[in-house]
N, C-alpha and C. Protein backbone atom coordinates (compact mmCIF):
# COMPACT_ATOMS: atom_id res chain seq x y z
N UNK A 1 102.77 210.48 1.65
CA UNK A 1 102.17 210.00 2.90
C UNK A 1 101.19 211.05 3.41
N UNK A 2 100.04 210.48 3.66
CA UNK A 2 98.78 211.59 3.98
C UNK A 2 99.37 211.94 5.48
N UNK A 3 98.59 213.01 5.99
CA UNK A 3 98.62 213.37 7.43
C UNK A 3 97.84 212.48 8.29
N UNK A 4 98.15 212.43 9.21
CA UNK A 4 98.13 211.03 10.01
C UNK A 4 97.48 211.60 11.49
N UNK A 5 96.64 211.19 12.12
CA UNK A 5 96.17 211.07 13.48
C UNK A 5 96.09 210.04 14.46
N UNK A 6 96.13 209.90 15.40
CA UNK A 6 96.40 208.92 16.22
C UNK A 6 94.94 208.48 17.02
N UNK A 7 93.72 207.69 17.09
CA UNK A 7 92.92 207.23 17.66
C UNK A 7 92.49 208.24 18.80
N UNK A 8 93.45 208.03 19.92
CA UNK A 8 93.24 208.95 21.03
C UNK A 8 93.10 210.57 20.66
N UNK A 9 93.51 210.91 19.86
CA UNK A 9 93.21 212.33 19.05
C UNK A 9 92.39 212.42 18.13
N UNK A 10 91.64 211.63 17.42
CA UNK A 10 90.31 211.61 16.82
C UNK A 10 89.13 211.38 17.92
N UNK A 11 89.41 210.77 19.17
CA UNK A 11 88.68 210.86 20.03
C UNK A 11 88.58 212.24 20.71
N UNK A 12 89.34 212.81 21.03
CA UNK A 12 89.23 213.96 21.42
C UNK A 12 88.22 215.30 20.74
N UNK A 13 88.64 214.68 19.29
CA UNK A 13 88.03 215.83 18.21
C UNK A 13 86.46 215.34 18.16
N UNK A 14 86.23 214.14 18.41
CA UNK A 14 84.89 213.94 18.32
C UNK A 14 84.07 214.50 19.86
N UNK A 15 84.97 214.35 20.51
CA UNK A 15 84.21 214.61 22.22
C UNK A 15 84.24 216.14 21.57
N UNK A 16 84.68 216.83 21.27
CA UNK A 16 84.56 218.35 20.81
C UNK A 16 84.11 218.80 20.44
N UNK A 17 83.15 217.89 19.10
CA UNK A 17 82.62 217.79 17.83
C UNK A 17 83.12 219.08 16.80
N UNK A 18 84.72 218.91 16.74
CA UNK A 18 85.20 220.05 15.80
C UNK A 18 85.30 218.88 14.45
N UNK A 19 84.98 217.59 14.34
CA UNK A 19 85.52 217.11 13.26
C UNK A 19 84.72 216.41 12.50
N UNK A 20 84.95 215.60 11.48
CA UNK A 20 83.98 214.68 10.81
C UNK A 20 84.60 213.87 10.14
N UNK A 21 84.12 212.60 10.98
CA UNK A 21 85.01 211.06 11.20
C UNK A 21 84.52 210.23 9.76
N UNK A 22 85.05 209.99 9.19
CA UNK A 22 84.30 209.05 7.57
C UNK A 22 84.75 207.62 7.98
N UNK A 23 83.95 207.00 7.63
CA UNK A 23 84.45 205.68 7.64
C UNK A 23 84.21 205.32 6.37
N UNK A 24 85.58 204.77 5.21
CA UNK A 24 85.64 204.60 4.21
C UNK A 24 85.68 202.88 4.30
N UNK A 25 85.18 202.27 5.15
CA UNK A 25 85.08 200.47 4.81
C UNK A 25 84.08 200.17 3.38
N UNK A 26 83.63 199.45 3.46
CA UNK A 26 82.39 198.83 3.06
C UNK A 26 81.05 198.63 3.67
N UNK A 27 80.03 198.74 2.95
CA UNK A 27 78.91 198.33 3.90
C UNK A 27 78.53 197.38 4.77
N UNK A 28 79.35 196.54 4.12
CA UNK A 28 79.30 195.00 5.17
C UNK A 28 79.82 195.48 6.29
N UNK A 29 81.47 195.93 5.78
CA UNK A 29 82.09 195.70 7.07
C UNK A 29 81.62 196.48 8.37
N UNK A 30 80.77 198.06 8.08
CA UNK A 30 80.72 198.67 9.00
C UNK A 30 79.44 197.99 9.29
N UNK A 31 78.89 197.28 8.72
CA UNK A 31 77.54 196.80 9.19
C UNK A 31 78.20 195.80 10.34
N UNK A 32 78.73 195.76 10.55
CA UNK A 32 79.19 194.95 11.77
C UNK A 32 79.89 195.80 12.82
N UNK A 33 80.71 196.60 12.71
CA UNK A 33 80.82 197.39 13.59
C UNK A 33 81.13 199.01 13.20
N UNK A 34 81.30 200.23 14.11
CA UNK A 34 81.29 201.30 13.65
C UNK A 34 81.95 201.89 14.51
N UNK A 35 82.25 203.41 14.61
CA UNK A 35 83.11 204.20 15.53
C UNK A 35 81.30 204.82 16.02
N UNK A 36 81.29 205.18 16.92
CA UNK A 36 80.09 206.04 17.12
C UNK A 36 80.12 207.36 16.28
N UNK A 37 79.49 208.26 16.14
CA UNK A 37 79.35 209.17 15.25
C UNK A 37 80.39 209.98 13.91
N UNK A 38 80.44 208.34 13.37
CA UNK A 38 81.58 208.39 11.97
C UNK A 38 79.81 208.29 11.06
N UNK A 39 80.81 208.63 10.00
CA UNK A 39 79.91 208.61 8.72
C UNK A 39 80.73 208.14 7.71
N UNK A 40 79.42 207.25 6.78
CA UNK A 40 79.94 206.49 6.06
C UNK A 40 80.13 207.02 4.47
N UNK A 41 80.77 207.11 3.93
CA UNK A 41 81.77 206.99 2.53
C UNK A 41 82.65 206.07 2.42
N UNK A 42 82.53 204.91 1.52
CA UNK A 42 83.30 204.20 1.42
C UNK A 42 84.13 204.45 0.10
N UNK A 43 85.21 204.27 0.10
CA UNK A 43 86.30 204.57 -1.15
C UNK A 43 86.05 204.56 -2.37
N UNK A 44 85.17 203.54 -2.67
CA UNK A 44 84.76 203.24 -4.24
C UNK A 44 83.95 205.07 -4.30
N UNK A 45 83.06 205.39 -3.45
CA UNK A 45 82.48 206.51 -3.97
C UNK A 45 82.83 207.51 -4.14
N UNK A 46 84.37 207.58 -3.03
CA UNK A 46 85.16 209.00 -3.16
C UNK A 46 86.09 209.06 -4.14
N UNK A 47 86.57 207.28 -4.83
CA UNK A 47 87.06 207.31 -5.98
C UNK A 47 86.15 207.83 -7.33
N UNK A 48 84.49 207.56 -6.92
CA UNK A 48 83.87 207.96 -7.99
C UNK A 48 83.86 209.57 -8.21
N UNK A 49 84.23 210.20 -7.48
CA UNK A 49 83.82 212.08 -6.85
C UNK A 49 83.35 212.44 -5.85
N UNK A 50 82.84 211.30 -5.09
CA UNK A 50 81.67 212.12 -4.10
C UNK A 50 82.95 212.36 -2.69
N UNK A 51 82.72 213.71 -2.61
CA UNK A 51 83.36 213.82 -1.34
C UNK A 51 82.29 214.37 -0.30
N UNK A 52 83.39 214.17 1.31
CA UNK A 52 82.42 214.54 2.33
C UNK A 52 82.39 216.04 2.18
N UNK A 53 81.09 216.35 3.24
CA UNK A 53 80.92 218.04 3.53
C UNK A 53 81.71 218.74 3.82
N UNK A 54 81.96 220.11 3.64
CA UNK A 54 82.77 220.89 3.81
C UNK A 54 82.51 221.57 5.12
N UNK A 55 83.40 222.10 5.89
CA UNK A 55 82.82 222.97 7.02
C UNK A 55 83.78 222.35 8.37
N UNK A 56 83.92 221.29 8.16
CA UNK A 56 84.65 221.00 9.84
C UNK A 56 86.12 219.94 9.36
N UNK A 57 87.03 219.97 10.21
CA UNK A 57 87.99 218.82 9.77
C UNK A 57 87.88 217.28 9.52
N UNK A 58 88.05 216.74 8.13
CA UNK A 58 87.88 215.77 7.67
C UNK A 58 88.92 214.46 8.22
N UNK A 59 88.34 213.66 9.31
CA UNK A 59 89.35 212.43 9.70
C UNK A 59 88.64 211.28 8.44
N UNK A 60 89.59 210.28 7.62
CA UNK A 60 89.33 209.14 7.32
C UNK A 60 89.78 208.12 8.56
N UNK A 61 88.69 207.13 8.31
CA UNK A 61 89.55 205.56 9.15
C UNK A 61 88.70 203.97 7.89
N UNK A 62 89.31 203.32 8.05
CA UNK A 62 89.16 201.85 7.43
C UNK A 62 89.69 201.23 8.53
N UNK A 63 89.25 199.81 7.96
CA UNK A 63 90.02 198.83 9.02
C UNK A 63 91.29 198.60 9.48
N UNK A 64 92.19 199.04 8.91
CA UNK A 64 93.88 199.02 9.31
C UNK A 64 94.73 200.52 8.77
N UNK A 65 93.83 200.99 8.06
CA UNK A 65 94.84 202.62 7.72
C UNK A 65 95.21 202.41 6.41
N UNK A 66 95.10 201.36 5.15
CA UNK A 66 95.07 201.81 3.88
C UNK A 66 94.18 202.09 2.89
N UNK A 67 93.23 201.38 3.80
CA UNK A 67 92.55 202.51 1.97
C UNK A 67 91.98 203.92 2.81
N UNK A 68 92.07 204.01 4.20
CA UNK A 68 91.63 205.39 4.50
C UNK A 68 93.00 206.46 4.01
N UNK A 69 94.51 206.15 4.09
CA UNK A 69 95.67 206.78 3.41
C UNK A 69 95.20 207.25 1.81
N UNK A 70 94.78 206.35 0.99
CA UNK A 70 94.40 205.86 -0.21
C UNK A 70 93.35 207.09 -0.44
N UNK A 71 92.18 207.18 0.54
CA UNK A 71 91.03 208.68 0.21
C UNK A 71 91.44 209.91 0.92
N UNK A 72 92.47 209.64 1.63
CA UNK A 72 92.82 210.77 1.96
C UNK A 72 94.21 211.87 0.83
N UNK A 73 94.43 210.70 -0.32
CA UNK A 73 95.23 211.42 -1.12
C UNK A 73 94.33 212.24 -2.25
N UNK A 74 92.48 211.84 -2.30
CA UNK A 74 91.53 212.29 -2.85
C UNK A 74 90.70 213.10 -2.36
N UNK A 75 91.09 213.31 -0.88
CA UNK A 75 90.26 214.41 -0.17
C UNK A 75 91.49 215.50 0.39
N UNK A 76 91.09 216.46 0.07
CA UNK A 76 92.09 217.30 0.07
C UNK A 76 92.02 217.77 1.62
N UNK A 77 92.99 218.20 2.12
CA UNK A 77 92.69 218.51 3.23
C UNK A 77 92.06 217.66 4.80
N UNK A 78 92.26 216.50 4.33
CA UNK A 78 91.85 215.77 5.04
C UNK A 78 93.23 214.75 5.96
N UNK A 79 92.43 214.29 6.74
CA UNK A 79 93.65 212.96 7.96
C UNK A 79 93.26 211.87 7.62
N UNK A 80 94.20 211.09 8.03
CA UNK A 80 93.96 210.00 7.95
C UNK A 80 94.12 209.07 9.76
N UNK A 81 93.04 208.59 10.16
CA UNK A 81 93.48 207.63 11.33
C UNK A 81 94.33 206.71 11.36
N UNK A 82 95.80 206.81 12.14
CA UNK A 82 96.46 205.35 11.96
C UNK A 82 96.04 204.20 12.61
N UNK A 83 96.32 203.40 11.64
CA UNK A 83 95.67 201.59 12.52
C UNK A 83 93.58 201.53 12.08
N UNK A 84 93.47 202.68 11.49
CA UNK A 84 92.23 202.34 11.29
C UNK A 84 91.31 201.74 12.48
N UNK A 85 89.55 201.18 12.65
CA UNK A 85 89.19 200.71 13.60
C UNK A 85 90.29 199.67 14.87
N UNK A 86 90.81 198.66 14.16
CA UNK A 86 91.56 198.24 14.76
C UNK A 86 92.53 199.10 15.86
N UNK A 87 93.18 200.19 15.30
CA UNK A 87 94.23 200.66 16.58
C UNK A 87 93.35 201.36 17.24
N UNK A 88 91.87 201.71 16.91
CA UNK A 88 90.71 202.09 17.94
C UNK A 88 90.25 201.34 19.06
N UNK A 89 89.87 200.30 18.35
CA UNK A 89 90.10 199.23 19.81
C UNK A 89 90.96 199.14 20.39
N UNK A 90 92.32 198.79 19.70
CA UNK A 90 93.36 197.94 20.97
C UNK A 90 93.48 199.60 21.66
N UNK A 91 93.56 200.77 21.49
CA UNK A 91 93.31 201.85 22.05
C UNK A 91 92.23 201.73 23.72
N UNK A 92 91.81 200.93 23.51
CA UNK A 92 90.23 200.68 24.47
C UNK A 92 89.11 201.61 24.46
N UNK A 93 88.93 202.43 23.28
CA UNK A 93 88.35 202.91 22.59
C UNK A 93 87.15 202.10 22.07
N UNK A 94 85.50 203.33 22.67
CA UNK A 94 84.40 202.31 21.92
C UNK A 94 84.15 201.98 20.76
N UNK A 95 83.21 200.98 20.56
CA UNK A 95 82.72 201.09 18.83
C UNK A 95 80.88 200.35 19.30
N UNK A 96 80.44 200.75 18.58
CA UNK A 96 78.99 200.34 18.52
C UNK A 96 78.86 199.45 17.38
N UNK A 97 78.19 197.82 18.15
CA UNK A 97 77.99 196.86 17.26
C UNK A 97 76.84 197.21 16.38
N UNK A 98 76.74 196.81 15.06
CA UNK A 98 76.02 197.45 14.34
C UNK A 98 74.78 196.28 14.12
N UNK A 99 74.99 195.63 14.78
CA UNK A 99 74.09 193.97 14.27
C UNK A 99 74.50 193.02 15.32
N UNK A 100 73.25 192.58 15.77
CA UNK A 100 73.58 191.26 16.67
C UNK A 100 74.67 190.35 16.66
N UNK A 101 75.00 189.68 15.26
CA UNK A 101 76.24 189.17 15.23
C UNK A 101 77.71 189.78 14.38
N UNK A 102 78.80 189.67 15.36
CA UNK A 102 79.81 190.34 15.00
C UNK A 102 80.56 189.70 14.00
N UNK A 103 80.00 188.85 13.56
CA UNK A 103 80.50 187.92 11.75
C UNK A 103 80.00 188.73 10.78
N UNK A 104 80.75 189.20 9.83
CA UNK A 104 80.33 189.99 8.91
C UNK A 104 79.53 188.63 7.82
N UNK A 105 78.74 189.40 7.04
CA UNK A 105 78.02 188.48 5.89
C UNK A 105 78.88 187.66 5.26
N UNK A 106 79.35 188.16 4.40
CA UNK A 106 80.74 188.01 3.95
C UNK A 106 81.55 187.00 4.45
N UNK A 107 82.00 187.07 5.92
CA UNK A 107 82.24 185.81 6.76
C UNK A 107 81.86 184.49 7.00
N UNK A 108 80.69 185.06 7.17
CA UNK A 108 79.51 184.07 6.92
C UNK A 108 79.03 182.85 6.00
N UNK A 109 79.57 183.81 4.42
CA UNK A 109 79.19 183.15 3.54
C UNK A 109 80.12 182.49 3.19
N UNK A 110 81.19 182.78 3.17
CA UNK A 110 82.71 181.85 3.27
C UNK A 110 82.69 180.53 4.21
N UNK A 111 81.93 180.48 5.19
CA UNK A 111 82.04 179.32 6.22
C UNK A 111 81.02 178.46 6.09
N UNK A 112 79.49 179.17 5.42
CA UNK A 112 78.78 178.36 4.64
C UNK A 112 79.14 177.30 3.59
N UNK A 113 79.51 178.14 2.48
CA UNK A 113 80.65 177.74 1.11
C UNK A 113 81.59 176.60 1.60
N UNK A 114 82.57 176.83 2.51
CA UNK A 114 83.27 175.92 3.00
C UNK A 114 82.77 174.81 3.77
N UNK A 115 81.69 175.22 4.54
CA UNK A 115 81.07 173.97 4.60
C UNK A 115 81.13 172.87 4.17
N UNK A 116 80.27 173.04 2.94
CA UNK A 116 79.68 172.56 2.35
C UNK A 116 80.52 172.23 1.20
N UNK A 117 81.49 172.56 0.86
CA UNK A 117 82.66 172.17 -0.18
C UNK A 117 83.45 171.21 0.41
N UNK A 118 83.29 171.05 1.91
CA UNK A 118 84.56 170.21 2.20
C UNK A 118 83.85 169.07 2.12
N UNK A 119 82.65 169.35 3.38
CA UNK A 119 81.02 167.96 3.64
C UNK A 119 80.94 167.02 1.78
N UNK A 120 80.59 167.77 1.11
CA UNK A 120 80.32 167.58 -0.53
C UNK A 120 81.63 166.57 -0.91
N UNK A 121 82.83 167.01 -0.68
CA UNK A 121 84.30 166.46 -1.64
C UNK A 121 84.52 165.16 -0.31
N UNK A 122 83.87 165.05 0.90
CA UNK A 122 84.37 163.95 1.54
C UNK A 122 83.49 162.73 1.28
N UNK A 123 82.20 163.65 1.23
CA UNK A 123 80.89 162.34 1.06
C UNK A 123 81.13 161.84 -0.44
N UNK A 124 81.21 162.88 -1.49
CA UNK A 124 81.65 162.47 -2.63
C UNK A 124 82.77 161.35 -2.98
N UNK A 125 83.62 161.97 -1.91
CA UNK A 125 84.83 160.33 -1.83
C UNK A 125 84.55 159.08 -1.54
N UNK A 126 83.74 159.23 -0.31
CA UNK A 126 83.54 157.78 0.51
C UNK A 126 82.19 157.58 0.54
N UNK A 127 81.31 158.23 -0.05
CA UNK A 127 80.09 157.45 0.36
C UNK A 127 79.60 157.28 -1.33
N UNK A 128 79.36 158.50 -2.18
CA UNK A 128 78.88 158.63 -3.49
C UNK A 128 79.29 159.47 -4.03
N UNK A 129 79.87 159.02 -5.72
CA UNK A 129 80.09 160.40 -6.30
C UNK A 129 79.38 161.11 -6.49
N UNK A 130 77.55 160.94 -6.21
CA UNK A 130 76.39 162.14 -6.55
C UNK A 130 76.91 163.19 -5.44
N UNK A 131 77.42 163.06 -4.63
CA UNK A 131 77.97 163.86 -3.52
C UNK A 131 78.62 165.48 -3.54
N UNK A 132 79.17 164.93 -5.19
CA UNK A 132 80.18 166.06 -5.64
C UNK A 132 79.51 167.20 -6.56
N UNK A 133 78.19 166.92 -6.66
CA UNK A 133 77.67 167.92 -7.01
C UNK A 133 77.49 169.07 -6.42
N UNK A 134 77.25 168.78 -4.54
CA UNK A 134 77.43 169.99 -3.64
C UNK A 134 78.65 170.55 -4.13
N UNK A 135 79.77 170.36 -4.22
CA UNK A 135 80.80 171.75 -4.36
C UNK A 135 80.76 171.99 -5.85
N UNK A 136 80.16 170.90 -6.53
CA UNK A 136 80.16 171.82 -8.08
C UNK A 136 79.47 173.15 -8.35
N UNK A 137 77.99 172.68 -7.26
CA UNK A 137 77.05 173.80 -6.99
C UNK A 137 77.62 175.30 -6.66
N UNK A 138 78.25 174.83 -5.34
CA UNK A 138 78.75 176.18 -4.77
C UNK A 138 80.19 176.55 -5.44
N UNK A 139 80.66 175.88 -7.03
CA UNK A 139 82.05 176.71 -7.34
C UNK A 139 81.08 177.55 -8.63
N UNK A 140 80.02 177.08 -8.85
CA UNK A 140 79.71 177.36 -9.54
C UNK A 140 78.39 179.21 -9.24
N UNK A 141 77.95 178.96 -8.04
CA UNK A 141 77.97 180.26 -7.40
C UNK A 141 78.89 180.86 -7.38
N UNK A 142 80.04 180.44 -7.05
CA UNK A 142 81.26 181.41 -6.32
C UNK A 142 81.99 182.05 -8.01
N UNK A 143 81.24 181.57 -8.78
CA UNK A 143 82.09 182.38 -10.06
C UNK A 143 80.50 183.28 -10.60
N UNK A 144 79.63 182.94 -10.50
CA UNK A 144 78.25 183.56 -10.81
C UNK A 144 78.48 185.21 -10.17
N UNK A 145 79.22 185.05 -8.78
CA UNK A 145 78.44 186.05 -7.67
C UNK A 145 80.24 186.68 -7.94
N UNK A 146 81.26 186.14 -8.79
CA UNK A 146 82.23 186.84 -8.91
C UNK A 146 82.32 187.71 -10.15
N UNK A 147 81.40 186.94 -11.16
CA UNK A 147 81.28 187.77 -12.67
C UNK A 147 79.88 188.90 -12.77
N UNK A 148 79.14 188.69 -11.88
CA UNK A 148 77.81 189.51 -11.40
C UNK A 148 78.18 190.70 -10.43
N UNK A 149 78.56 190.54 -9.53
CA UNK A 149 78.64 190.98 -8.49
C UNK A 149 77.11 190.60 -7.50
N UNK A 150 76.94 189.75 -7.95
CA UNK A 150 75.24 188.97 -7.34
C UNK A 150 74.90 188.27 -6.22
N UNK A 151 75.34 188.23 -5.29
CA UNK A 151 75.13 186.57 -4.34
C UNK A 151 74.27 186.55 -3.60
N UNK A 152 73.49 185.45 -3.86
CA UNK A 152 72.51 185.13 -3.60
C UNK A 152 72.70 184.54 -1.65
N UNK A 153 73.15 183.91 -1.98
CA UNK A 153 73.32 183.26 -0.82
C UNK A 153 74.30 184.50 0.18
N UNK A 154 74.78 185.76 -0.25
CA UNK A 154 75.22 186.62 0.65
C UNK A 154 73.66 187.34 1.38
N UNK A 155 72.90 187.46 0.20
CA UNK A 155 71.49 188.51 0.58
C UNK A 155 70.58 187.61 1.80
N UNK A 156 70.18 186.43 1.75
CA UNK A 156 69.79 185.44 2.20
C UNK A 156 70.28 185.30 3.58
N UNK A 157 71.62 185.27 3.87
CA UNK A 157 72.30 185.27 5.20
C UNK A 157 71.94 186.98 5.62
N UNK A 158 72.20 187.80 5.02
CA UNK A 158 72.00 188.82 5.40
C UNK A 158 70.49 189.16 6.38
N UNK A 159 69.39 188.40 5.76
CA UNK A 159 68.36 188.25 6.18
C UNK A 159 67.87 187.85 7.61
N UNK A 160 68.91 186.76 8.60
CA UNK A 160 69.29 185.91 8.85
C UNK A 160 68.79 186.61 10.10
N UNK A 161 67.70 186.32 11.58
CA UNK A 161 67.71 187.12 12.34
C UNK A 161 69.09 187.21 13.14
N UNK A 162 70.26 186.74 13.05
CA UNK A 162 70.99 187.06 13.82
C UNK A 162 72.05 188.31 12.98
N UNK A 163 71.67 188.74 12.13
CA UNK A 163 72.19 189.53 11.03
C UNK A 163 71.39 191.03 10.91
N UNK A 164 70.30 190.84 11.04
CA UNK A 164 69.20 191.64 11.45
C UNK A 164 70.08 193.27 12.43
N UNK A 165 69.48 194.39 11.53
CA UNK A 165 70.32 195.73 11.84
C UNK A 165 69.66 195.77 13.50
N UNK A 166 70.84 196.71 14.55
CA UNK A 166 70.17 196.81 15.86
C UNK A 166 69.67 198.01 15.65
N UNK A 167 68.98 198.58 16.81
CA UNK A 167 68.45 199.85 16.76
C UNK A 167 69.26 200.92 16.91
N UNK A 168 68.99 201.82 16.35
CA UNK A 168 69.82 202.77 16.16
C UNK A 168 70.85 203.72 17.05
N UNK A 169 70.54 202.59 18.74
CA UNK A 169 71.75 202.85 19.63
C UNK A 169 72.34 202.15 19.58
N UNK A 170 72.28 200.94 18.46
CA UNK A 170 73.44 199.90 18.14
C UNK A 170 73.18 198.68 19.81
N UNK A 171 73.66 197.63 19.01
CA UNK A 171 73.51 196.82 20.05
C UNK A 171 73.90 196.79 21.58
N UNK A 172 75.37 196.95 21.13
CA UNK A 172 76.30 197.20 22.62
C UNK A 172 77.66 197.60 22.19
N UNK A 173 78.10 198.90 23.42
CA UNK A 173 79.51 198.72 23.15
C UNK A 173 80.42 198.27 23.33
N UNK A 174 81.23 197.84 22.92
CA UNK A 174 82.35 196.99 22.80
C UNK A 174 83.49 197.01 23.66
């Protein structure tokens, strides 16, 4: 079990600036929201080698506290935040929106997909079977963009002005 910090005490260390907050999510996810002056490493890279700078105390956080546990057994010397962003908020603790809308891409593209898989398999029932080509379409993305790592229709939404990055004081805090 890594060493563990509690929200309200990573806050402290940041009002101090004795520390250096990583946020090991994903790009999506922090593209939607962030801790204010965390920096990003996400796990895949600290699994690849890359670790953070040396020089001040290393906090991890993720969204709930496992995969930041998870880089903190690869960063030596390092904490881990419990509860991840999440016990930051319910903390009442800020975060800076990173993008106009607080739906990650990702989210997004799932409710698109579903859409349009359900619209496709009902019209396909009752009105025409040409109908059923919509979800053939999109199962047939959804294995393209799973054997690629490619999606098209993720980059596209991404584009999306309500997706669109805020300025670099972030939209609003939370």
């Amino acid at each position: 079990m890594p060493n563990t910090i509690t929200p309200a005490e990573v806050h402290e260390h940041l009002r101090c600036g004795n520390c250096l907050l990583i946020d090991v999510r994903e790009a999506d996810e922090r593209a939607s929201e962030a801790i204010a002056g965390s920096i990003h490493l996400p796990l895949g890279r600290i699994k690849a080698g890359e670790l953070p700078p040396k020089g001040r105390q290393v906090i991890l956080h993720c969204k709930g506290g496992k995969r930041s546990a998870e880089a903190a057994s690869l960063v030596p010397g390092s904490l881990t935040m419990v509860g991840g962003i999440e016990a930051w908020r319910a903390a009442g603790l800020p975060t800076i929106r990173m993008r106009a809308s607080g739906v990650s891409v990702m989210r997004q593209v799932q409710l698109v997909i579903g859409t349009f898989v359900a619209a496709g398999t009902a019209l396909g029932t009752f009105v025409s079977p040409w109908f059923l080509v919509v979800p053939a379409f999109m199962g047939v993305g959804l294995v393209f963009a799973g054997a690629t790592g490619f999606c098209g229709l993720a980059i596209l939404m991404g584009k999306l002005p309500w997706n669109a990055p805020c300025p670099a004081s972030g939209c609003a805090a939370r």
